[in-house]
C-alpha atoms as a PDB file:
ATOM      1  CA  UNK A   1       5.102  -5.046  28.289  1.00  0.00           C
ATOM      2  CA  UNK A   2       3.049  -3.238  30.439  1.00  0.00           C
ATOM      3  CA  UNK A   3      -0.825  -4.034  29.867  1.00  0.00           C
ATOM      4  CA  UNK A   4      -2.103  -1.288  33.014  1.00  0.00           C
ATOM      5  CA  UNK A   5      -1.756   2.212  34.266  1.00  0.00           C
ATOM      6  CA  UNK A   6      -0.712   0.996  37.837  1.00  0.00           C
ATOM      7  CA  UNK A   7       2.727   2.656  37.321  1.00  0.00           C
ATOM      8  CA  UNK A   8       1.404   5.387  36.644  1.00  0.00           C
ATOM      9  CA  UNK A   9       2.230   5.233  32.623  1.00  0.00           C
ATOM     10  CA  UNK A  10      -0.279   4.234  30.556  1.00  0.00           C
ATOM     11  CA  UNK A  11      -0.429   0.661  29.315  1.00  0.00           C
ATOM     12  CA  UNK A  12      -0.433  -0.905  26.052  1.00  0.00           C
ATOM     13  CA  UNK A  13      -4.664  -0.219  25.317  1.00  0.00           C
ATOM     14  CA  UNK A  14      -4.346   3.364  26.391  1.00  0.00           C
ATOM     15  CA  UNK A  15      -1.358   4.001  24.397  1.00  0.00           C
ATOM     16  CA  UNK A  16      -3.082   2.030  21.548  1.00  0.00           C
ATOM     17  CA  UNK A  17      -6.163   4.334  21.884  1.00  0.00           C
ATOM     18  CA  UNK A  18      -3.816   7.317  21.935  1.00  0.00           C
ATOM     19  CA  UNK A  19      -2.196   5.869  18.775  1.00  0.00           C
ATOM     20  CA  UNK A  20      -5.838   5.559  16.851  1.00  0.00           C
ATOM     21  CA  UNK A  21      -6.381   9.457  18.038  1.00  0.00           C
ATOM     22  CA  UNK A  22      -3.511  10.284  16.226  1.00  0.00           C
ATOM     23  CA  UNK A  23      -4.470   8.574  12.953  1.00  0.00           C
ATOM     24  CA  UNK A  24      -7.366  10.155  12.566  1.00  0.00           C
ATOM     25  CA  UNK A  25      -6.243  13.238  13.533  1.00  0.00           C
ATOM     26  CA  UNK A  26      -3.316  13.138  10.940  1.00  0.00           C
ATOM     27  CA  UNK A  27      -6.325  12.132   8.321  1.00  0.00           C
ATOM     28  CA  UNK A  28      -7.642  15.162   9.243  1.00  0.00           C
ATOM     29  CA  UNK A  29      -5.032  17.336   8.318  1.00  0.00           C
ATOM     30  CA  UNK A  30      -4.261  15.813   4.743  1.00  0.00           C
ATOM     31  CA  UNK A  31      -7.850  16.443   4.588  1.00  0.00           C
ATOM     32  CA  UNK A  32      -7.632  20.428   4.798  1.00  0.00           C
ATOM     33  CA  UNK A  33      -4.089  20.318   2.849  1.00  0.00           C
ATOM     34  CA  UNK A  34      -4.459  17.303   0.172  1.00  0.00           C
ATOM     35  CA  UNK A  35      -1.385  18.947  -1.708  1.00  0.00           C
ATOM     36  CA  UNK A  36       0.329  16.567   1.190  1.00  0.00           C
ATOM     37  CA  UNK A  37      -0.515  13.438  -0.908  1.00  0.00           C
ATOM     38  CA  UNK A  38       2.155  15.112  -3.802  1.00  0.00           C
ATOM     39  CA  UNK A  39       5.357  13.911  -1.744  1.00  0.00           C
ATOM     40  CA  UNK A  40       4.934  10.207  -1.366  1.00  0.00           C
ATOM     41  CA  UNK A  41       3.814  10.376  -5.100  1.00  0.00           C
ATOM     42  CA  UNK A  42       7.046  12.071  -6.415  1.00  0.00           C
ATOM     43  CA  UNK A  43       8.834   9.653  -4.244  1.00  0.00           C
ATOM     44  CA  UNK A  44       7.259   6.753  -5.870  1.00  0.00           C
ATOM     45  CA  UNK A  45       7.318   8.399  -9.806  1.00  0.00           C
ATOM     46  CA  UNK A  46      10.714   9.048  -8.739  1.00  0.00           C
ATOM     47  CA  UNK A  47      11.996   5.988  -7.796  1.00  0.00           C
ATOM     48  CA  UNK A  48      10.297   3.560 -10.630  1.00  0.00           C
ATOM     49  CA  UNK A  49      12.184   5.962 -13.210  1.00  0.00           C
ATOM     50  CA  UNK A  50      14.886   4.897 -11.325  1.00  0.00           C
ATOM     51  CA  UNK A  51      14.958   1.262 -11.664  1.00  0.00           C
ATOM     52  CA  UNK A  52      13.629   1.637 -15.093  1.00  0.00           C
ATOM     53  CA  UNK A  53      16.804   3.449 -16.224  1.00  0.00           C
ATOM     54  CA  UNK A  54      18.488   0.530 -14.016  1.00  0.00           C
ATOM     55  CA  UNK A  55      16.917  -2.100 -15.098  1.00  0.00           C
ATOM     56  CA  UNK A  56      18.980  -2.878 -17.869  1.00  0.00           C
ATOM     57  CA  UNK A  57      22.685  -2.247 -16.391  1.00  0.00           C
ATOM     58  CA  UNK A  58      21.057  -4.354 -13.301  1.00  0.00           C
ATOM     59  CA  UNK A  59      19.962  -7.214 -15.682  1.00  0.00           C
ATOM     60  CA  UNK A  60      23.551  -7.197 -17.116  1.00  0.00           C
ATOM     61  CA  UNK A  61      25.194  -7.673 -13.645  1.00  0.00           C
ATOM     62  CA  UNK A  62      23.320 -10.354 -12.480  1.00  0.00           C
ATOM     63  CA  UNK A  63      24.286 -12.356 -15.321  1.00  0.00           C
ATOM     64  CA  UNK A  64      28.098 -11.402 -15.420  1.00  0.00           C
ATOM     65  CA  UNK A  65      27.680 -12.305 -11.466  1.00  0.00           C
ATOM     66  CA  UNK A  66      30.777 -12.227  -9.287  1.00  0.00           C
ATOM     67  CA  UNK A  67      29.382 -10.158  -6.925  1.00  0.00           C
ATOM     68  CA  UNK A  68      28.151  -7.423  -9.528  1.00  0.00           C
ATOM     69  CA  UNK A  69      25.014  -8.152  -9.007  1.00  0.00           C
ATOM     70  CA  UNK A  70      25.484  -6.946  -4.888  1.00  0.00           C
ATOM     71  CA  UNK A  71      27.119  -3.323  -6.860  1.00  0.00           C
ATOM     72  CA  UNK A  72      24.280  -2.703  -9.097  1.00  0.00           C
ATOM     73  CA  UNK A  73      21.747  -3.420  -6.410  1.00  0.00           C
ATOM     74  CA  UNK A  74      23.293  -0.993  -3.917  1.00  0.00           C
ATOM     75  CA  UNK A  75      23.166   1.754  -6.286  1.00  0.00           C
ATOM     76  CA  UNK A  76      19.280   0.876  -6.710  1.00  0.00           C
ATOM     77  CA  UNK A  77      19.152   1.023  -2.741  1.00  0.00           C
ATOM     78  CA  UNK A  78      20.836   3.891  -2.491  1.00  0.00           C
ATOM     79  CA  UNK A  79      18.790   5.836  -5.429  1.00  0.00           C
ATOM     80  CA  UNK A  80      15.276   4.738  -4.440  1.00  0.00           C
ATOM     81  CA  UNK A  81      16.075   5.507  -0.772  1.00  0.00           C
ATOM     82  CA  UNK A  82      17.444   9.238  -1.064  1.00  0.00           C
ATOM     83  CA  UNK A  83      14.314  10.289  -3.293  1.00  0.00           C
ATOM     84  CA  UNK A  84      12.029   8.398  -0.999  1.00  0.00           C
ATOM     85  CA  UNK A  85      13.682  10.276   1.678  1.00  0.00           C
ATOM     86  CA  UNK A  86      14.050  13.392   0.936  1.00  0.00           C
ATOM     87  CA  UNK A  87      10.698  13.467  -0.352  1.00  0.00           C
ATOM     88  CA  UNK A  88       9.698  12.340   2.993  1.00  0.00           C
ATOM     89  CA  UNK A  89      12.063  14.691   4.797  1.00  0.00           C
ATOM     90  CA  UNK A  90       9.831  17.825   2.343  1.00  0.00           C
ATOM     91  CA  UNK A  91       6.302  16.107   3.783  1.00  0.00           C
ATOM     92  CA  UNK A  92       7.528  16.219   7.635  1.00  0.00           C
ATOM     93  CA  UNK A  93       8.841  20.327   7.044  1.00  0.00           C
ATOM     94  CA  UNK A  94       5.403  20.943   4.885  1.00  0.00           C
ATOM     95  CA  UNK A  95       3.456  19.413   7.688  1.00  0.00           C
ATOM     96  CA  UNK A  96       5.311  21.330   9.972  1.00  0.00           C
ATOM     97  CA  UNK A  97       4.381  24.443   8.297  1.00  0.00           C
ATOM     98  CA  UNK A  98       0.435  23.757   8.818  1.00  0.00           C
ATOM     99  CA  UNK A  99       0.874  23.239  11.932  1.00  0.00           C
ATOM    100  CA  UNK A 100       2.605  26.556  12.581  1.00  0.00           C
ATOM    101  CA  UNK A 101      -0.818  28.295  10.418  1.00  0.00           C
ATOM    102  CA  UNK A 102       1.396  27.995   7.361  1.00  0.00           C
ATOM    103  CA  UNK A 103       0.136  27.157   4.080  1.00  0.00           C
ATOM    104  CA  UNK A 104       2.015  23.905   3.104  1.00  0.00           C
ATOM    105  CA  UNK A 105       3.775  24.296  -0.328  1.00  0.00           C
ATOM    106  CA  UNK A 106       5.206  22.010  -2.213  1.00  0.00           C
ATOM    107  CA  UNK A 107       7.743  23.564  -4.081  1.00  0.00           C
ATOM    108  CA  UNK A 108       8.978  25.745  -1.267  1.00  0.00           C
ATOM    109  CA  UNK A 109       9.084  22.561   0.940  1.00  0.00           C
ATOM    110  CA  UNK A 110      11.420  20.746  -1.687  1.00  0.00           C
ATOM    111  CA  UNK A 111      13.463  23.875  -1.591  1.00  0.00           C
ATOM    112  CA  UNK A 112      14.365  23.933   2.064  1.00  0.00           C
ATOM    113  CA  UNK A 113      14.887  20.565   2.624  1.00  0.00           C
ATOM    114  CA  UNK A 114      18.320  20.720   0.376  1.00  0.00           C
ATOM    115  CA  UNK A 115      19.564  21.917   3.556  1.00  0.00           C
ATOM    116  CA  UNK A 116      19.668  18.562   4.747  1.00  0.00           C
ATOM    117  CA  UNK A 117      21.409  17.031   1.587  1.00  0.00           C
ATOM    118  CA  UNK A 118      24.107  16.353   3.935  1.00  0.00           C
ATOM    119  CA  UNK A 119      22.776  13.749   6.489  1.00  0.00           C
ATOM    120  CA  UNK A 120      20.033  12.636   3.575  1.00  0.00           C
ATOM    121  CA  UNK A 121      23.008  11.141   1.531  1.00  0.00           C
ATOM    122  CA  UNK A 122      24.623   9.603   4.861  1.00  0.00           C
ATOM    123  CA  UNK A 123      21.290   7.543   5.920  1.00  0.00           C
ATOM    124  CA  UNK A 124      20.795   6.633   2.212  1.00  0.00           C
ATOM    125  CA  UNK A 125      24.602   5.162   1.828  1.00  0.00           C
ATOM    126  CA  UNK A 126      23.999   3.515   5.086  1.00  0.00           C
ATOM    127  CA  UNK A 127      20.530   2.558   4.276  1.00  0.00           C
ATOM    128  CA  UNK A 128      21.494   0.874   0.813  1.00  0.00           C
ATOM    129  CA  UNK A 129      24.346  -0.802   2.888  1.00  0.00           C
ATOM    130  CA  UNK A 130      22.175  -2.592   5.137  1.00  0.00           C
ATOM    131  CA  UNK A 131      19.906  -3.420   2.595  1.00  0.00           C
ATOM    132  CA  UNK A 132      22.758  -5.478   0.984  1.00  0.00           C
ATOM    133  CA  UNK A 133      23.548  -7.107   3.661  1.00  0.00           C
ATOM    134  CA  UNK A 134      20.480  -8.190   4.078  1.00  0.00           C
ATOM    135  CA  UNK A 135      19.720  -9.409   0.783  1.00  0.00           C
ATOM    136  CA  UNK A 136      23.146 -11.214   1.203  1.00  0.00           C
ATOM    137  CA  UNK A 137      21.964 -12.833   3.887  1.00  0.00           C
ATOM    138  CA  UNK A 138      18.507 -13.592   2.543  1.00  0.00           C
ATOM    139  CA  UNK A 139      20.578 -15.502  -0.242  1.00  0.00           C
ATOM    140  CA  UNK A 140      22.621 -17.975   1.972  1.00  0.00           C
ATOM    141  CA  UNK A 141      21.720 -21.205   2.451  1.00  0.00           C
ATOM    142  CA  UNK A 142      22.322 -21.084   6.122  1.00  0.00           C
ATOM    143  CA  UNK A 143      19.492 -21.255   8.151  1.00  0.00           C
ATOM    144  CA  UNK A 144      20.869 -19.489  11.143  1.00  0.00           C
ATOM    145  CA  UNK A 145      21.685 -16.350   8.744  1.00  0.00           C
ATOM    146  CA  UNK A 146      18.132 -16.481   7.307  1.00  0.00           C
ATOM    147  CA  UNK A 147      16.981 -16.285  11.390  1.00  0.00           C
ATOM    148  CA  UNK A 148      19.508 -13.816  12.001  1.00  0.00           C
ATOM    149  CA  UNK A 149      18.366 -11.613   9.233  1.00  0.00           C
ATOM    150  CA  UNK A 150      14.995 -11.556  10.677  1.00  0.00           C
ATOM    151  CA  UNK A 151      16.090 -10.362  13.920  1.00  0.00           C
ATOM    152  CA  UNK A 152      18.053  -7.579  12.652  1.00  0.00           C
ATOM    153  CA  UNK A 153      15.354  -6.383   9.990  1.00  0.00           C
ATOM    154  CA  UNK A 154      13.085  -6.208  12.519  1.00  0.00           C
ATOM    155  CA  UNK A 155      15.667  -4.581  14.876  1.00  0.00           C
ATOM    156  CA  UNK A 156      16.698  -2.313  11.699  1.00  0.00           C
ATOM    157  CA  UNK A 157      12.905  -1.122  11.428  1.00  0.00           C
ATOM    158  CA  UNK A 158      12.140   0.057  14.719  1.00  0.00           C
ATOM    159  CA  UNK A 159      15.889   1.615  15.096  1.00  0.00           C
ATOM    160  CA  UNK A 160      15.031   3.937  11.543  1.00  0.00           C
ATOM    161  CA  UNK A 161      11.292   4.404  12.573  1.00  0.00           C
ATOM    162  CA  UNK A 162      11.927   8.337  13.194  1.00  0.00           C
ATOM    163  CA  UNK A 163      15.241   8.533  11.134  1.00  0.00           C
ATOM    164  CA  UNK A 164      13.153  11.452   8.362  1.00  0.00           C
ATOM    165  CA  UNK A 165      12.099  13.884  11.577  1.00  0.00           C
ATOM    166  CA  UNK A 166      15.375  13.363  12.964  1.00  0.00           C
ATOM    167  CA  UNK A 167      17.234  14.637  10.157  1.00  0.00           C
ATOM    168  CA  UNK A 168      14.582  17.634   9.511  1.00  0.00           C
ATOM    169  CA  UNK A 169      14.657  18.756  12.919  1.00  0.00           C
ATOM    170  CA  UNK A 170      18.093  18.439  14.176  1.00  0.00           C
ATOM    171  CA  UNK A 171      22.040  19.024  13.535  1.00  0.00           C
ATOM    172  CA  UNK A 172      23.125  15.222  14.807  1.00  0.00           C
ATOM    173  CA  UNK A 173      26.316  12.952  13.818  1.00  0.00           C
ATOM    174  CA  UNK A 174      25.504   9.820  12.071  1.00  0.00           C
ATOM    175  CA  UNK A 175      25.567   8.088  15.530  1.00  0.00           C
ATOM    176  CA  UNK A 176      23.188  10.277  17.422  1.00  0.00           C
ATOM    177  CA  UNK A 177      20.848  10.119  14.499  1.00  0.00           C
ATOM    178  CA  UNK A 178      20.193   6.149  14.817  1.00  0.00           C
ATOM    179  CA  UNK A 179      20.151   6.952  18.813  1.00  0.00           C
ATOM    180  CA  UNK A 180      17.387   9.538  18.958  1.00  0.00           C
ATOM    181  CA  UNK A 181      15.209   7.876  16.223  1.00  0.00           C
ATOM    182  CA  UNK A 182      15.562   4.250  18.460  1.00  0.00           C
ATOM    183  CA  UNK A 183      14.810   6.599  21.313  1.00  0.00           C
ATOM    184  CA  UNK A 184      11.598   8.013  20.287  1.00  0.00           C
ATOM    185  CA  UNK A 185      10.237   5.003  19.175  1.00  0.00           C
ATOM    186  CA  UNK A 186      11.029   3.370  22.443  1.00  0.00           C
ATOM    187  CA  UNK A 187       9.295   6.158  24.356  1.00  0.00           C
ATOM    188  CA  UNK A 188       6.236   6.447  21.794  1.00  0.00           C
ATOM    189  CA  UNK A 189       5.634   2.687  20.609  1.00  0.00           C
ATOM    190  CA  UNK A 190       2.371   2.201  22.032  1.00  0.00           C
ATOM    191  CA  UNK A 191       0.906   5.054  20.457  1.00  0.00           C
ATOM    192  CA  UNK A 192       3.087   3.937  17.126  1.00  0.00           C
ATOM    193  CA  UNK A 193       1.508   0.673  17.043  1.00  0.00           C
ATOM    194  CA  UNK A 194      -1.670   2.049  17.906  1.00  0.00           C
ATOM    195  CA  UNK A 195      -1.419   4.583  14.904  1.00  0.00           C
ATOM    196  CA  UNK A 196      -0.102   1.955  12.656  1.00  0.00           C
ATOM    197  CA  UNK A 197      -3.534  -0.480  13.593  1.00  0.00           C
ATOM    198  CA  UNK A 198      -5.194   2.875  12.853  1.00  0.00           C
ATOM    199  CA  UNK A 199      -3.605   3.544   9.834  1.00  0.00           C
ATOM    200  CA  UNK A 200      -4.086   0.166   8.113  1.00  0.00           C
ATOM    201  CA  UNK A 201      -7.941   0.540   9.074  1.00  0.00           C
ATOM    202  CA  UNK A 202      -8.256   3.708   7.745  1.00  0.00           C
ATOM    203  CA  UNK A 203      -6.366   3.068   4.294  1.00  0.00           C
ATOM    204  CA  UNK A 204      -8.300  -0.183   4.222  1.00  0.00           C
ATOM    205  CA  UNK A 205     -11.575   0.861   4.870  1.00  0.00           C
ATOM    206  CA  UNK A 206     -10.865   3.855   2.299  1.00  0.00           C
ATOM    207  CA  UNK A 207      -9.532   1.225  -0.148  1.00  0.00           C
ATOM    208  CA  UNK A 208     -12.276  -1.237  -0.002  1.00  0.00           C
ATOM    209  CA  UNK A 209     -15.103   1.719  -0.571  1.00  0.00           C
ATOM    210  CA  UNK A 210     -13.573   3.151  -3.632  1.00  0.00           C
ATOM    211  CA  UNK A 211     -12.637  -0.341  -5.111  1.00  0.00           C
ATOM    212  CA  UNK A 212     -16.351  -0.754  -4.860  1.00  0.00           C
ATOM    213  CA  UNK A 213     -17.076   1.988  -6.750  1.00  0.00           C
ATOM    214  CA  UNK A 214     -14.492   1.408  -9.426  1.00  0.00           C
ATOM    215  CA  UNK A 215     -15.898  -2.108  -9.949  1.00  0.00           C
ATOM    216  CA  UNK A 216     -19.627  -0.807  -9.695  1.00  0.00           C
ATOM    217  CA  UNK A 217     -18.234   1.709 -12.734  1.00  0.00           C
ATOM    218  CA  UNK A 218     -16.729  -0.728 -14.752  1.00  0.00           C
ATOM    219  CA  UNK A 219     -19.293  -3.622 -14.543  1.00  0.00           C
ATOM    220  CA  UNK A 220     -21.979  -1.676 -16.684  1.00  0.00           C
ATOM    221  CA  UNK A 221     -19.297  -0.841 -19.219  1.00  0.00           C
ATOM    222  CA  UNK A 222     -17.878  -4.415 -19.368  1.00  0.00           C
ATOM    223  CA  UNK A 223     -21.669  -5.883 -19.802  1.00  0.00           C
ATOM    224  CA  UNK A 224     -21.791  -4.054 -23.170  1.00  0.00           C
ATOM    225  CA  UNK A 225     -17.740  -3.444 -24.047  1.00  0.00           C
ATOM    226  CA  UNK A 226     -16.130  -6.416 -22.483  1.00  0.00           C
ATOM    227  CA  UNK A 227     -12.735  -5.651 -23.181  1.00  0.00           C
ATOM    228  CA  UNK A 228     -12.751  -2.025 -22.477  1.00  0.00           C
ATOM    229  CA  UNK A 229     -14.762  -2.300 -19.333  1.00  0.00           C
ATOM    230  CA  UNK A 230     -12.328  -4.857 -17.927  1.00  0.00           C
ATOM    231  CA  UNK A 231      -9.246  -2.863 -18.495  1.00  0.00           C
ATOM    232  CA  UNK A 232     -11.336   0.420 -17.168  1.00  0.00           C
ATOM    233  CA  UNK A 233     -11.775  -1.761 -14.311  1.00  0.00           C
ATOM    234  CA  UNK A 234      -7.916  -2.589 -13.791  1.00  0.00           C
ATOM    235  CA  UNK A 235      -6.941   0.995 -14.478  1.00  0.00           C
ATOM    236  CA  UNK A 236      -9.266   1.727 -11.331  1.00  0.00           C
ATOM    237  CA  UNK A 237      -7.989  -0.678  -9.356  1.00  0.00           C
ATOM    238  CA  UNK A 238      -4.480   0.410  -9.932  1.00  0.00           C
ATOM    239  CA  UNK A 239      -5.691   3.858  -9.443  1.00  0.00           C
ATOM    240  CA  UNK A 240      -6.835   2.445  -5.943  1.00  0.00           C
ATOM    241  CA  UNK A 241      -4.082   0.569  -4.849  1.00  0.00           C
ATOM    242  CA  UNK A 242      -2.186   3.944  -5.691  1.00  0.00           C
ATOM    243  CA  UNK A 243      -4.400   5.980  -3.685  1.00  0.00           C
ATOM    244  CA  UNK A 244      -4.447   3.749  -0.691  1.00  0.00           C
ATOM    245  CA  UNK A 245      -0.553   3.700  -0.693  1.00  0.00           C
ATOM    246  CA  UNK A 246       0.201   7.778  -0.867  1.00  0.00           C
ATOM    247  CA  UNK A 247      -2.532   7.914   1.741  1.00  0.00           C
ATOM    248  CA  UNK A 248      -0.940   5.733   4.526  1.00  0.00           C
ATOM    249  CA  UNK A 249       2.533   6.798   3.537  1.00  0.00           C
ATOM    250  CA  UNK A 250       1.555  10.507   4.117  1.00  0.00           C
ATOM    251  CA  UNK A 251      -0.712   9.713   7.727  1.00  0.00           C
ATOM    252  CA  UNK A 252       2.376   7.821   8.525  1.00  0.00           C
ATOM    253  CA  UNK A 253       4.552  11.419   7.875  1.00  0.00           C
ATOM    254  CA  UNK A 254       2.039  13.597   9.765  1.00  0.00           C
ATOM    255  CA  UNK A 255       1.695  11.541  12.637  1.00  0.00           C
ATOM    256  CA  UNK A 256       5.070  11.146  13.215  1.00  0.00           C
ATOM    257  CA  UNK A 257       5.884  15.096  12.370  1.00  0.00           C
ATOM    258  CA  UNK A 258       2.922  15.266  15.100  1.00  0.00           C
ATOM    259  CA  UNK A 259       4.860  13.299  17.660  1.00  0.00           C
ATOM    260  CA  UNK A 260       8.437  15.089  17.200  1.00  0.00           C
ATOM    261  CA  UNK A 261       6.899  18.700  17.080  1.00  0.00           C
ATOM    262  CA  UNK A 262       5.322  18.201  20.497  1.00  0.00           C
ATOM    263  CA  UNK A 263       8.298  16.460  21.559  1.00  0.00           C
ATOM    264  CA  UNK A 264      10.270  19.188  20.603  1.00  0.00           C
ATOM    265  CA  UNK A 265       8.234  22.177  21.677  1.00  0.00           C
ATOM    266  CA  UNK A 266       5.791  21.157  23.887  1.00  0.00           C
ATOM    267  CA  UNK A 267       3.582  22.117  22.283  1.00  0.00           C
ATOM    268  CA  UNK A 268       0.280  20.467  20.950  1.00  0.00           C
ATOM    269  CA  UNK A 269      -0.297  21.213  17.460  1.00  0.00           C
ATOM    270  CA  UNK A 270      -3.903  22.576  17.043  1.00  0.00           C
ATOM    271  CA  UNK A 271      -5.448  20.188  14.256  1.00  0.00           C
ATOM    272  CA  UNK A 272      -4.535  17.250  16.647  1.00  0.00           C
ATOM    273  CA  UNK A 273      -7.136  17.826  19.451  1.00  0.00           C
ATOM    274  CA  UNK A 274      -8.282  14.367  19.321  1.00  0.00           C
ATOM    275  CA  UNK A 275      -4.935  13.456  20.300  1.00  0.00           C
ATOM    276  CA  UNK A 276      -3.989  13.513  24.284  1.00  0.00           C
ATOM    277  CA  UNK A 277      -0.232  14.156  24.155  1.00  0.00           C
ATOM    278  CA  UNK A 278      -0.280  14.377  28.003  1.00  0.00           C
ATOM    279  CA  UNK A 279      -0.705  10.076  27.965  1.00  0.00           C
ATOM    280  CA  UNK A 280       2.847  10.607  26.496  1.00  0.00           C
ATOM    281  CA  UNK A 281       3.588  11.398  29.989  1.00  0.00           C
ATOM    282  CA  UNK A 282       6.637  13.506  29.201  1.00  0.00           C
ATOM    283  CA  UNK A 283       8.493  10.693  27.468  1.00  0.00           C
ATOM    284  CA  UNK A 284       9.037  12.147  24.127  1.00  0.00           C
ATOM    285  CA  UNK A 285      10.441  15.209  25.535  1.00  0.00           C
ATOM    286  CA  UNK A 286      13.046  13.617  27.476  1.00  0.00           C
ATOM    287  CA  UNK A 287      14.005  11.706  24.867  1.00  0.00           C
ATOM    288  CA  UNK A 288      13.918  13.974  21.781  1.00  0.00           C
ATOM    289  CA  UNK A 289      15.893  16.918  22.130  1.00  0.00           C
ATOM    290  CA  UNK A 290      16.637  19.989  19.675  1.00  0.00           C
ATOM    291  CA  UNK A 291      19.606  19.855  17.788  1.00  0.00           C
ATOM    292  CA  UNK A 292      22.247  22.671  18.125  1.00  0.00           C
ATOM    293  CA  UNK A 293      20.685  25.386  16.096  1.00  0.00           C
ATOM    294  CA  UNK A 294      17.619  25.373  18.717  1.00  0.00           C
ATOM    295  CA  UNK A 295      13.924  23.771  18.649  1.00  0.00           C
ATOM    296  CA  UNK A 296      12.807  26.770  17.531  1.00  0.00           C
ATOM    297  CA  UNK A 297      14.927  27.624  14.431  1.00  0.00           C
ATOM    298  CA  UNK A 298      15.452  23.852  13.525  1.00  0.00           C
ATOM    299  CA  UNK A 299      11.323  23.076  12.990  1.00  0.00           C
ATOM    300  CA  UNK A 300      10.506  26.703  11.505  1.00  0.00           C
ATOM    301  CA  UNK A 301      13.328  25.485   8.663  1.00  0.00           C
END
């Protein structure tokens, strides 16, 4: 890990600084388009209907056992993580569109992205596999597979960081997918951990002020209506902790649609002027390239 600049490549602080740019930069933009914040909440409606309708088969399997338990739990996996992705894979092209000086719509967004049913199906059977595995693992007794598990979830993470922009901006086999997305975060992961330290600052600082006002709402009420001013001041809460989660999950989208559209273009999109895409020193472009139908026509889906 490189900590200076006398390489010439800038070290872990500048990337990190770089990486906080970026975070507030991507706030910015769900700022002037909040209909943003409407993918990562039909991902999650989407996906607790899911295991509600599961809920019951999955209850059954787990006490029939025999390895049931491992069936019913991949088709959870593989459920939750095609809506989550494909509603992802609709922010990243929506967030494209603004910054090409296209309104971002929802609807149309959701439209276009069935264009990529193909490789979203692929990551989510692979994704769901994994995720067995690992809960497999996660069950043994072993120690050493409880170690190993660690490794390779961590390993797993960083791997999938950029899987959604990968599969929205290029034609790639299910090898080369895995490939560019380790790529990009190995040629960005300064500014990615920067962005993440941003990110959980921002949603936390965000979090704390409006949890403040929910509870400075609720404590009048619950002086004279105890019972209805406490649950009022759950339903906040909730409504909080809601909030706070669609509003990291969609920075996390724009930053990273940030980082692949200048990777692929080369070009700097114009809400990010905070954001010194130079410090990337040319990495991201000689990592990330366009997929077969050509930069151009792949991000303007």
């Amino acid at each position: 890990m490189s900590f200076g600049t006398r390489s010439g490549r800038p070290g872990f602080f500048d990337r990190a600084k770089t990486g906080w740019a970026l975070t507030k930069d991507s706030a910015g933009v769900i700022r002037d388009h909040p209909n943003l914040l409407v993918f990562p909440l039909i991902a999650g409606v989407a996906s607790a209907a899911f295991l509600v309708v599961l809920f019951v088969p999955m209850l059954i399997a787990n006490l029939i056992g025999s390895g049931l338990e491992y069936v019913a739990l991949f088709v959870v996996y593989f459920a939750t993580t095609f809506v989550s992705t494909y509603a992802a894979a609709a922010l990243v092209h929506a967030t494209n569109e603004a910054f090409h000086g296209r309104e971002p719509n929802v609807i149309a967004s959701l439209k276009t992205v069935r264009s990529r049913l193909g490789p979203i199906v692929v990551w989510s059977l692979i994704s769901a596999t994994i995720s067995v595995v690992l809960k497999t693992m996660e069950d043994s007794d072993n120690p050493i597979a409880g170690i190993l598990r660690s490794l390779f979830a961590v390993g797993w993470s960083i791997m999938t960081f950029f899987i959604v922009p990968v599969i929205v901006f290029e034609d790639v086999s299910v090898t080369s997918m895995f490939s560019k997305s380790a790529s990009a975060f190995r040629d960005t992961w300064g500014e990615t951990l920067g962005a993440g330290f941003g990110i959980t600052l921002v949603v936390t600082l965000v979090g704390i002020v409006l949890a403040i006002g929910a509870i400075a709402v609720s404590v009048p009420v619950a002086a004279v209506f105890p019972g209805p001013g406490i649950l009022l001041a759950l339903l906040l809460l909730g409504g909080v902790i809601a909030f706070a989660y669609l509003l990291s999950q969609t920075i996390w989208g724009v930053a990273k649609t940030a980082l692949y559209v200048y990777a692929v273009e080369g070009h700097r999109p114009a809400e990010f002027d905070n954001f010194d895409f130079e410090t990337l020193g040319g990495r991201t472009e000689e990592s990330a390239s366009p997929g077969t139908a050509g930069s151009r026509d792949t991000l303007d889906l």
